[in-house]
N, C-alpha and C. Protein backbone atom coordinates (compact mmCIF):
# COMPACT_ATOMS: atom_id res chain seq x y z
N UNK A 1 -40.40 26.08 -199.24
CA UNK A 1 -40.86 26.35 -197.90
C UNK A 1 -42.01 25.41 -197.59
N UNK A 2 -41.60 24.74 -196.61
CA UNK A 2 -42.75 23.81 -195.96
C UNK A 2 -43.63 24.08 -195.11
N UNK A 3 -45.17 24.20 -195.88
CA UNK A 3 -45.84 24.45 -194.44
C UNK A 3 -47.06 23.21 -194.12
N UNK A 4 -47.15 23.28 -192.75
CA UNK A 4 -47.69 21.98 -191.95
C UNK A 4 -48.57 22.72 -190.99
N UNK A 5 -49.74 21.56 -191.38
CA UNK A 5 -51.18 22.33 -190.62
C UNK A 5 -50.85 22.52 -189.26
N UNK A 6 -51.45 23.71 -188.96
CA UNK A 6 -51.53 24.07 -187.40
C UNK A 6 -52.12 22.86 -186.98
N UNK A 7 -51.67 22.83 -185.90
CA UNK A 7 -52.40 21.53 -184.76
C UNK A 7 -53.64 21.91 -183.69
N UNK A 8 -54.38 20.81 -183.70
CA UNK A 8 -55.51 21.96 -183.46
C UNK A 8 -55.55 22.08 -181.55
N UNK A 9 -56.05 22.79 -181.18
CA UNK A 9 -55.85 23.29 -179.65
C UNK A 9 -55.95 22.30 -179.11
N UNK A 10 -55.10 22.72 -177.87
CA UNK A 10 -54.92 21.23 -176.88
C UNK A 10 -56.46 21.44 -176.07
N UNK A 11 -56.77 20.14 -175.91
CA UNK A 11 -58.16 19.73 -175.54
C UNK A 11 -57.66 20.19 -174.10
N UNK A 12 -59.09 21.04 -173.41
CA UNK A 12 -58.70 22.22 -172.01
C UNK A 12 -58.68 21.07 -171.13
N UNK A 13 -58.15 21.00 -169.78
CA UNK A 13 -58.32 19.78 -169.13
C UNK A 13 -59.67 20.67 -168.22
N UNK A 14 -60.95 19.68 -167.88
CA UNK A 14 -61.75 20.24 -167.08
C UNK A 14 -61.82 19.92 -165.61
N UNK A 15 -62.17 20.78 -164.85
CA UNK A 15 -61.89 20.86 -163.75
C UNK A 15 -62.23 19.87 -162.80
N UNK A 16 -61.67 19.80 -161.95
CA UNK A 16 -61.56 18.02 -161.25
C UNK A 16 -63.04 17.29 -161.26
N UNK A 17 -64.17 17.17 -160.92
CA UNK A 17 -65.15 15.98 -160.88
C UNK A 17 -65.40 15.84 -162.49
N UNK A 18 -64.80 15.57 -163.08
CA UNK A 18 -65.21 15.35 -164.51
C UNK A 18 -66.45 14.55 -164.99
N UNK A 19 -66.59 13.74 -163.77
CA UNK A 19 -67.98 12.87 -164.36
C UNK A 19 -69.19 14.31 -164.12
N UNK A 20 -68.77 15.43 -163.12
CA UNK A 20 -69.86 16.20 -163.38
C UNK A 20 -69.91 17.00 -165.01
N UNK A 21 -69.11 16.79 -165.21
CA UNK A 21 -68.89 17.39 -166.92
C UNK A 21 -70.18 16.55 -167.98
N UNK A 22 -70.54 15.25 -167.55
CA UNK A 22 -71.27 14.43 -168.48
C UNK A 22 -72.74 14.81 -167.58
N UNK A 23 -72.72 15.73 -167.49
CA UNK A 23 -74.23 15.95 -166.84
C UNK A 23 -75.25 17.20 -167.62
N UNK A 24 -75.99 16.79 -168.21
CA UNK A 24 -76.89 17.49 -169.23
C UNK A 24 -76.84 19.13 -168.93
N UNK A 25 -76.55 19.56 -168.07
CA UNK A 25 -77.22 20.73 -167.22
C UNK A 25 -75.55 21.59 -167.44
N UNK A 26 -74.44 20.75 -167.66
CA UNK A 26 -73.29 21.18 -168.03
C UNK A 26 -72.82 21.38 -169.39
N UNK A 27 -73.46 21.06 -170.27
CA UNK A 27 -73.19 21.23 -171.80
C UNK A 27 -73.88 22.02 -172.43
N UNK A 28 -73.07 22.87 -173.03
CA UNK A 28 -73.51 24.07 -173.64
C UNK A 28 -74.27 23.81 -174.78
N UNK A 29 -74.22 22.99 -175.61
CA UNK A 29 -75.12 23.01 -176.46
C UNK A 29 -77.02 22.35 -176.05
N UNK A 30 -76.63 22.13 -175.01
CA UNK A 30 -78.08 21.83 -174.45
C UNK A 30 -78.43 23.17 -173.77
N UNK A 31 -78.12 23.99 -173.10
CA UNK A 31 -78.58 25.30 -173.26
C UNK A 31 -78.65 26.28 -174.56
N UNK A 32 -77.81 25.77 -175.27
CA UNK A 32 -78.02 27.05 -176.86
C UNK A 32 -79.50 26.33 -177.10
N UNK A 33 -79.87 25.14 -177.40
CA UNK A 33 -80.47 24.01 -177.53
C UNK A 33 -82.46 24.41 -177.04
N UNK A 34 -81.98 24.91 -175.38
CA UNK A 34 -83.03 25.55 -175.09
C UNK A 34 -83.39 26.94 -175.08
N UNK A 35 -82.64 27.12 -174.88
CA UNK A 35 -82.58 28.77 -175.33
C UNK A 35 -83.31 28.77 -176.97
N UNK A 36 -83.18 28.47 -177.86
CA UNK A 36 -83.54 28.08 -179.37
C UNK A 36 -84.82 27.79 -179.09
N UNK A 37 -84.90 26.46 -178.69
CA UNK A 37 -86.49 26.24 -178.60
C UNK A 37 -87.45 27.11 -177.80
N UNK A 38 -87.12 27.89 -176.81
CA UNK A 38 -87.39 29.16 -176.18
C UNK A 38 -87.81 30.15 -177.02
N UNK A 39 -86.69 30.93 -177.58
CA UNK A 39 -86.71 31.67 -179.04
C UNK A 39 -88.11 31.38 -179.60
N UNK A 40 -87.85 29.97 -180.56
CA UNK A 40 -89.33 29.42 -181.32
C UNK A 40 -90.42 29.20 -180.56
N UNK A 41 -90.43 29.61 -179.23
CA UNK A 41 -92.35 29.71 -179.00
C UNK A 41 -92.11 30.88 -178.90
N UNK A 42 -91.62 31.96 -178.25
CA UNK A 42 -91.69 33.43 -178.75
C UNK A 42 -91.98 33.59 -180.16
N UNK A 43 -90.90 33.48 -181.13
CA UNK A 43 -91.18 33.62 -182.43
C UNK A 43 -92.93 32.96 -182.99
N UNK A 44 -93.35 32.03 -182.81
CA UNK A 44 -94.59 31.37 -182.55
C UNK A 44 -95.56 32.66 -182.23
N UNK A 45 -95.56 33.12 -181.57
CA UNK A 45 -96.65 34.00 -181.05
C UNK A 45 -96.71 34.82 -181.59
N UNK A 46 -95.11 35.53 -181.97
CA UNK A 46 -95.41 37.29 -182.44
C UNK A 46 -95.54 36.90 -184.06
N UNK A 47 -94.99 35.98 -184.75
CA UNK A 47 -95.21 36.04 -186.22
C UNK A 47 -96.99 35.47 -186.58
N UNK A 48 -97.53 35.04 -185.31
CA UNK A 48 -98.59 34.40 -185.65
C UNK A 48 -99.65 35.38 -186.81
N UNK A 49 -99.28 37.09 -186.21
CA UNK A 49 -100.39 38.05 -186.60
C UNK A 49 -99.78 38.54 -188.63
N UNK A 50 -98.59 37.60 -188.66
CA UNK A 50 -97.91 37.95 -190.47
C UNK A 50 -98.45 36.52 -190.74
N UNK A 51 -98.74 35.57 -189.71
CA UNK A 51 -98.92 34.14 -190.66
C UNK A 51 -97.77 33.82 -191.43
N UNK A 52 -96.25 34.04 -190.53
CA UNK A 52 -94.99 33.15 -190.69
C UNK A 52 -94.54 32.43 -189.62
N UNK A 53 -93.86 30.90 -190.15
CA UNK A 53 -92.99 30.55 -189.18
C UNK A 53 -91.90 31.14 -189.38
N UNK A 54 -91.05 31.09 -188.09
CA UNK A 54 -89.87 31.01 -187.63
C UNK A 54 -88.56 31.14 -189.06
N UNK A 55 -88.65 29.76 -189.09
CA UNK A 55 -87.92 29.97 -190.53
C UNK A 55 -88.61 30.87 -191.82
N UNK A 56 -89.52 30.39 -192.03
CA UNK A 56 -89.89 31.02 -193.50
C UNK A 56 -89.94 33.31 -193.12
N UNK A 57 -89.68 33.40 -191.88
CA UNK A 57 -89.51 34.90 -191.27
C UNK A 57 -87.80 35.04 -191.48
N UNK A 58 -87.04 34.16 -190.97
CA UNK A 58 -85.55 34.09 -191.63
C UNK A 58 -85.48 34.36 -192.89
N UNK A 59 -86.21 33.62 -193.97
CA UNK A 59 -85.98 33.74 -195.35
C UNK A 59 -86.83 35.13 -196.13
N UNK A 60 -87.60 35.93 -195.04
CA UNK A 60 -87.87 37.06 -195.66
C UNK A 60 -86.91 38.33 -195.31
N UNK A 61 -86.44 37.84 -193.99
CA UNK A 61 -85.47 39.03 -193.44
C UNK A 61 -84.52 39.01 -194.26
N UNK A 62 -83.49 37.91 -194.91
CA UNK A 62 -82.89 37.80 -195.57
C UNK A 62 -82.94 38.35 -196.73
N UNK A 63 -84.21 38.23 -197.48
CA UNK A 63 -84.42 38.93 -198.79
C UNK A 63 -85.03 39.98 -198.97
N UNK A 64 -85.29 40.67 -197.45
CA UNK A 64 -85.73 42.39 -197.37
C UNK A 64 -84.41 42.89 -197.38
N UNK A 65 -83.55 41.95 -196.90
CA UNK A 65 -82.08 43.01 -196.68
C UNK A 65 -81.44 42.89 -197.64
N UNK A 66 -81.50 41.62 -198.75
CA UNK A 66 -80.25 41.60 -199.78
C UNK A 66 -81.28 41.58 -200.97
N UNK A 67 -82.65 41.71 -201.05
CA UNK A 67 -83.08 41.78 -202.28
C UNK A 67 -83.42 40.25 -203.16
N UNK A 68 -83.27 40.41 -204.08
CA UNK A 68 -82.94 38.77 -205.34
C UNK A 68 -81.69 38.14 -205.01
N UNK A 69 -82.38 36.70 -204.48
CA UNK A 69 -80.87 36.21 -204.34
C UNK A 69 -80.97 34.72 -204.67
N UNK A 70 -79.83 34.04 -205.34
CA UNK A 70 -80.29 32.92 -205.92
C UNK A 70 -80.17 31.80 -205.13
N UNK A 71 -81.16 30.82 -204.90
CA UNK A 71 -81.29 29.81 -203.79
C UNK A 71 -80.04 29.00 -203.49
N UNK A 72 -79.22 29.07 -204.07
CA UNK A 72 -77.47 28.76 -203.49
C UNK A 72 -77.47 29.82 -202.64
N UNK A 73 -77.26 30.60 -202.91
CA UNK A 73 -77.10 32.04 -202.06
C UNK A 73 -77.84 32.52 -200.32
N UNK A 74 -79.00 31.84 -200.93
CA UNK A 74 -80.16 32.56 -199.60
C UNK A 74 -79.61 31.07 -198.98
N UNK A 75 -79.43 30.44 -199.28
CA UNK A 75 -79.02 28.50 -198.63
C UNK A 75 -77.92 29.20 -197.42
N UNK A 76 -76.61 29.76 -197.92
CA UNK A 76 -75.77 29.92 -197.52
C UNK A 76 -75.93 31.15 -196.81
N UNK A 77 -77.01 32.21 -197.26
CA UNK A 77 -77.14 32.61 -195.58
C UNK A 77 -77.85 32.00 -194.25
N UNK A 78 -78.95 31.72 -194.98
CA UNK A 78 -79.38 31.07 -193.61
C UNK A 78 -79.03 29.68 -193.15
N UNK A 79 -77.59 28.97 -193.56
CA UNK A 79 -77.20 28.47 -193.19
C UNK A 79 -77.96 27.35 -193.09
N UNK A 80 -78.88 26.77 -194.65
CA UNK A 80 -80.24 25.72 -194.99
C UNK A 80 -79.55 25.04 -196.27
N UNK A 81 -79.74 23.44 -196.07
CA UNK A 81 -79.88 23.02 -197.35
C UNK A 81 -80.67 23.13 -198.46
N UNK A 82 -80.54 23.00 -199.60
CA UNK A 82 -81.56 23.26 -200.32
C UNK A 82 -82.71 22.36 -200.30
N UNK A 83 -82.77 20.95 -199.43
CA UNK A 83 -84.03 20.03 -199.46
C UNK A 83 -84.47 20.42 -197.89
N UNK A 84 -83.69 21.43 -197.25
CA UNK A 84 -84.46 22.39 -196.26
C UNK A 84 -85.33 23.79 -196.75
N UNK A 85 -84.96 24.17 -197.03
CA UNK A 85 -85.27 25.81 -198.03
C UNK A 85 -86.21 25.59 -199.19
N UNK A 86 -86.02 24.55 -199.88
CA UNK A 86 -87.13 24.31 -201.04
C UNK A 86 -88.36 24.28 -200.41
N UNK A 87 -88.58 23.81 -199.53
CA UNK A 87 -90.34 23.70 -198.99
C UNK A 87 -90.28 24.94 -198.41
N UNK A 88 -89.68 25.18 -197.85
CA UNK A 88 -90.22 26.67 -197.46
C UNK A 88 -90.42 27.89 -198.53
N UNK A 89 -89.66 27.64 -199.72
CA UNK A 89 -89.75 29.02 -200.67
C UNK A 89 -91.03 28.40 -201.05
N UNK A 90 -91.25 27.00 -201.71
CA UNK A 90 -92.70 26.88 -201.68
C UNK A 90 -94.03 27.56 -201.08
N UNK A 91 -93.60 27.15 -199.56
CA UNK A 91 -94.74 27.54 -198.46
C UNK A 91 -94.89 29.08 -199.32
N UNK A 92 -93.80 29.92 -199.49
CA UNK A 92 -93.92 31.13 -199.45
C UNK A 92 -94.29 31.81 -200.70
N UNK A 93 -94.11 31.08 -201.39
CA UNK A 93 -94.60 31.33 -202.89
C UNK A 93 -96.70 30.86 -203.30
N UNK A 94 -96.54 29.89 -202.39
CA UNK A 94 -98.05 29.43 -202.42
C UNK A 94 -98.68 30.72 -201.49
N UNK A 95 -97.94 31.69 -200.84
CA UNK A 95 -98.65 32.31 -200.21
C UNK A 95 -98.93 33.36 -200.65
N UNK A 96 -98.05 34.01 -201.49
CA UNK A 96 -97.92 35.11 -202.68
C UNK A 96 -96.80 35.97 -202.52
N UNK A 97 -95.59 35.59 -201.01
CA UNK A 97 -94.99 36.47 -200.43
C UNK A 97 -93.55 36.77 -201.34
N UNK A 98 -93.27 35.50 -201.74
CA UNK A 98 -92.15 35.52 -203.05
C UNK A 98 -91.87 34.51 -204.10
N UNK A 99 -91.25 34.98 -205.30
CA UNK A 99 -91.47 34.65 -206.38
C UNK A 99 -90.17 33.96 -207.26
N UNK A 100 -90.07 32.75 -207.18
CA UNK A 100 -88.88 31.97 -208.02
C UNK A 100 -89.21 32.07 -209.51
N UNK A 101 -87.79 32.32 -209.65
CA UNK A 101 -87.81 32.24 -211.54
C UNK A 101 -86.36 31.96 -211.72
N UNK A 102 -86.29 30.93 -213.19
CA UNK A 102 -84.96 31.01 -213.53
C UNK A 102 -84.00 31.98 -214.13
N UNK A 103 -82.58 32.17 -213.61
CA UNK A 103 -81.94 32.88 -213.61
C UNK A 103 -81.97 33.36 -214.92
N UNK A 104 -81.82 34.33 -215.51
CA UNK A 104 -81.83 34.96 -217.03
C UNK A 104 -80.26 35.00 -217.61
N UNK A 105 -79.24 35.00 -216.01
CA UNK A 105 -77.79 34.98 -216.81
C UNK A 105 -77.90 33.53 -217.01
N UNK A 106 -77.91 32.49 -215.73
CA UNK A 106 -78.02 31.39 -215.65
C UNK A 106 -78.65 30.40 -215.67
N UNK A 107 -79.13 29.97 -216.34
CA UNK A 107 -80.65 29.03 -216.71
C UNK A 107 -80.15 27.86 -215.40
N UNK A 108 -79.28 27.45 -215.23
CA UNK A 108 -79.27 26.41 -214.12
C UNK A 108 -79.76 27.15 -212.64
N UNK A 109 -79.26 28.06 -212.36
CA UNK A 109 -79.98 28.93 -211.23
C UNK A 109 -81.07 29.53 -210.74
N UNK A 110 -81.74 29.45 -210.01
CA UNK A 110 -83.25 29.47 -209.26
C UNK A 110 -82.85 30.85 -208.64
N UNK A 111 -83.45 32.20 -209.09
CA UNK A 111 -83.37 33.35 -207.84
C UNK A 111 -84.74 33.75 -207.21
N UNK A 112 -84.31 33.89 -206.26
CA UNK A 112 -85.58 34.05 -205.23
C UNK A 112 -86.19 35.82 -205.45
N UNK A 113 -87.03 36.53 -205.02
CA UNK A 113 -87.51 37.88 -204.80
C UNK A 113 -88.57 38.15 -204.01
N UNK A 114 -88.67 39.18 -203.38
CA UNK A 114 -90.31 39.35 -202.53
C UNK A 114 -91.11 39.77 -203.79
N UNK A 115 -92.54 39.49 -203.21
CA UNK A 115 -93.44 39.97 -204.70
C UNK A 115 -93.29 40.93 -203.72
N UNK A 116 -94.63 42.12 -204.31
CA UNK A 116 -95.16 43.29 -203.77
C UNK A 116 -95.95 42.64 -202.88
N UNK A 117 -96.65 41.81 -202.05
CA UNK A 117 -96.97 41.63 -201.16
C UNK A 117 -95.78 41.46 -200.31
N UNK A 118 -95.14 40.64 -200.23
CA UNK A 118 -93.93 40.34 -199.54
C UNK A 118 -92.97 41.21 -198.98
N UNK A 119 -92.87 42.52 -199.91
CA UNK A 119 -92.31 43.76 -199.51
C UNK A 119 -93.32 44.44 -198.42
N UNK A 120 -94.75 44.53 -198.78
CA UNK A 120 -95.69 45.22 -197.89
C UNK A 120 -95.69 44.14 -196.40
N UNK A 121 -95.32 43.75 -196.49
CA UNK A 121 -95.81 42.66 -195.10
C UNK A 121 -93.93 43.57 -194.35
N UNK A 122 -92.84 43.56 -195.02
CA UNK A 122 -92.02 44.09 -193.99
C UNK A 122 -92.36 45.06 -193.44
N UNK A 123 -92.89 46.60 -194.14
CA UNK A 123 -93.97 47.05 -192.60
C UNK A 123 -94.48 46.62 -191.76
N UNK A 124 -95.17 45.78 -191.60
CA UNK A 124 -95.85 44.95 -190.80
C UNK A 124 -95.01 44.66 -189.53
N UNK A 125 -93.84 43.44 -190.44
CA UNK A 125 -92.61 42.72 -189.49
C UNK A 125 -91.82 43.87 -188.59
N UNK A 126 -91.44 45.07 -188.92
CA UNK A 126 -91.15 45.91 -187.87
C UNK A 126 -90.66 45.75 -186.29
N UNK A 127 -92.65 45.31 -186.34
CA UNK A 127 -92.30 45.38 -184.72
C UNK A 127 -91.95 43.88 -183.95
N UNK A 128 -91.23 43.39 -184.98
CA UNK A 128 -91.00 42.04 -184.62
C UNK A 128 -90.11 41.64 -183.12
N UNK A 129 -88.75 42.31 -184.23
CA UNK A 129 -87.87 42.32 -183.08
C UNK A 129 -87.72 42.84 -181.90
N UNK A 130 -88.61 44.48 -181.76
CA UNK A 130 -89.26 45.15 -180.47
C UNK A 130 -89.35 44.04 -179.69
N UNK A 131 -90.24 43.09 -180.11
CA UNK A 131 -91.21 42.27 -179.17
C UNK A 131 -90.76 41.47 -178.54
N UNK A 132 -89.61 40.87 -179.88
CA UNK A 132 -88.58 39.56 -179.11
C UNK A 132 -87.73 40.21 -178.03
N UNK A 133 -86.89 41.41 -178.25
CA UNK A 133 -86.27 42.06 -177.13
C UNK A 133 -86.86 41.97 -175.75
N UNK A 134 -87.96 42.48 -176.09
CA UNK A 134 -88.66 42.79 -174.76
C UNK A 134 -89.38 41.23 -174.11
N UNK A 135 -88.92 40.10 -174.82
CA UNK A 135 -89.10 39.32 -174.25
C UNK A 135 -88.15 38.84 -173.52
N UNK A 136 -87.22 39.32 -173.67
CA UNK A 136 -85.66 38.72 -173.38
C UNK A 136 -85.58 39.52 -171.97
N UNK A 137 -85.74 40.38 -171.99
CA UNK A 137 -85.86 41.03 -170.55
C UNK A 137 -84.29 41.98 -170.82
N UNK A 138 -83.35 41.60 -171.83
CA UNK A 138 -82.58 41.91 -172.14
C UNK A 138 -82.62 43.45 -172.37
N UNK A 139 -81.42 44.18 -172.39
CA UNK A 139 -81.20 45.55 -173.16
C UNK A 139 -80.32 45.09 -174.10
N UNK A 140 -80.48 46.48 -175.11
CA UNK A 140 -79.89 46.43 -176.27
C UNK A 140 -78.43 46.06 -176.23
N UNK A 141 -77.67 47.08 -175.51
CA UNK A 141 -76.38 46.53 -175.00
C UNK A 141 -76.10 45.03 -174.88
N UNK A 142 -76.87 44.12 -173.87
CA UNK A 142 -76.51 42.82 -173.87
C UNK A 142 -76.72 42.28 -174.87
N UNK A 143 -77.66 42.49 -175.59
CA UNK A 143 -78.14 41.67 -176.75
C UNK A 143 -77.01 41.85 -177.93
N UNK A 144 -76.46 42.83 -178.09
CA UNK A 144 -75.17 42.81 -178.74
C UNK A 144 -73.79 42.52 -178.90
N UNK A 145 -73.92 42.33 -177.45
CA UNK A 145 -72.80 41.34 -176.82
C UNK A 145 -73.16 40.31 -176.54
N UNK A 146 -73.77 39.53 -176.47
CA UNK A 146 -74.57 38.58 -176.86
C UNK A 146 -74.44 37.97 -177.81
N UNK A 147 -75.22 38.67 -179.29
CA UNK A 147 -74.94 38.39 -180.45
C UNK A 147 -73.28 38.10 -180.74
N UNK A 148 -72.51 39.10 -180.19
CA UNK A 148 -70.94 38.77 -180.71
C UNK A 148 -70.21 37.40 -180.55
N UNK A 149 -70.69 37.48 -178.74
CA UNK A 149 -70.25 36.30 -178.39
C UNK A 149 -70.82 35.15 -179.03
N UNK A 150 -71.91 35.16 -179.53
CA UNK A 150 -72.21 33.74 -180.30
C UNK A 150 -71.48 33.61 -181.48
N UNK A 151 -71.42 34.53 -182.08
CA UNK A 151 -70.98 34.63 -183.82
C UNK A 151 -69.66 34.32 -183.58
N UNK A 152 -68.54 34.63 -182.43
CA UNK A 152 -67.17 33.74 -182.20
C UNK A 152 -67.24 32.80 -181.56
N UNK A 153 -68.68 32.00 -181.29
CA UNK A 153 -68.53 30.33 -180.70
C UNK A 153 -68.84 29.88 -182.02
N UNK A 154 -69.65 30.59 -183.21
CA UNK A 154 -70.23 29.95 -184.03
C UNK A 154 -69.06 29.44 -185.20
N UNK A 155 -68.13 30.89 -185.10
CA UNK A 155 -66.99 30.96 -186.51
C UNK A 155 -66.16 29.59 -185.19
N UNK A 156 -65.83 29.54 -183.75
CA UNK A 156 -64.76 28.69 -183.50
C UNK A 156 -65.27 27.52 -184.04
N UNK A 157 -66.30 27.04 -183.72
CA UNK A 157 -67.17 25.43 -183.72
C UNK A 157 -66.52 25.29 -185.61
N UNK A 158 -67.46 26.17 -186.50
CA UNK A 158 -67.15 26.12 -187.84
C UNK A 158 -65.53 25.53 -188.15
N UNK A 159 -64.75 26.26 -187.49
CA UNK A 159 -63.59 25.60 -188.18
C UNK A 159 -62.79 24.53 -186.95
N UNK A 160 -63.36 24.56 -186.33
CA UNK A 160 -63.25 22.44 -185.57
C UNK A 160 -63.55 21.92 -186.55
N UNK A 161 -65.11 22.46 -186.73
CA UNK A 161 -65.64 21.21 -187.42
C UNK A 161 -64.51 20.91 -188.89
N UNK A 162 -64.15 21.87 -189.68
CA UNK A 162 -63.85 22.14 -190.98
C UNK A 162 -62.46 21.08 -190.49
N UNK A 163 -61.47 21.37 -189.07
CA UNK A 163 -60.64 20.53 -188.80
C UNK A 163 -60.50 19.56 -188.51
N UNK A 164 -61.72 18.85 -188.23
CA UNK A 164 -61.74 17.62 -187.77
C UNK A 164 -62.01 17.52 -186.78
N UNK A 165 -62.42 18.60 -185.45
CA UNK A 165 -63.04 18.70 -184.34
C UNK A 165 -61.51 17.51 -183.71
């Protein structure tokens, strides 16, 4: 039995002035784009009072929710290379918030953990997301539909890309 890659979707034809299509104000990734950088001066302000950025607040949410996880691992959630993520577990380790050691099954593997400071500061983080909400002007409802709808532009884009876009 022969099987032969799906072909990938026929490219949509867009709607007649197409040169308005090449206009900044029409491409979606220049709004995800600002919207993001939007996000990071919010995020900017409210993490200012934990003394995290943006990212290095990603890499604690991550490891309040899954615990020890080995820097392949935390890479692939937050979706970071490891010559992205290494300076930051740094930042965060020089700060006292968490603690690298080599793996005990795996001596080649690096796992990450919150110290006991790092755990006490997620009290803290709490009222994080309150804040971002309420910056959004958003309700919970949208924000969840919201969230969905991104996570199926994010999985479509993923496997373009994986196809060859």
């Amino acid at each position: 039995m022969s099987t032969t890659p799906s072909p990938l979707p026929a490219t949509p034809a867009l709607p007649d002035a197409s040169d308005e299509w090449l206009r900044l104000d029409q491409q979606i990734c220049f709004r995800l784009h600002a919207a993001s950088r939007a996000f990071n001066g919010v995020y900017r302000v409210v993490l200012k009072d934990l003394g995290l950025t943006y990212p290095q607040y990603l890499v604690m949410l991550a490891l309040w929710e899954h615990g020890t996880l080995p820097v392949k691992k935390l890479g692939e959630h937050l979706r970071l290379d490891s010559g992205t993520l290494s300076p930051l577990l740094k930042r965060l380790e020089t700060a006292g918030l968490v603690r690298r050691e080599r793996s005990a099954r795996d001596e080649r593997s690096v796992e990450v953990r919150p110290t006991e400071e790092g755990e006490a500061m997620r009290r803290r983080a709490v009222e994080v997301p309150r804040r971002v909400l309420a910056a959004t002007g958003f309700e919970i409802d949208e924000v969840r539909a919201l969230s969905a709808r991104l996570d199926a532009l994010t999985a479509a884009l993923d496997r373009a890309a994986a196809e060859g876009a």
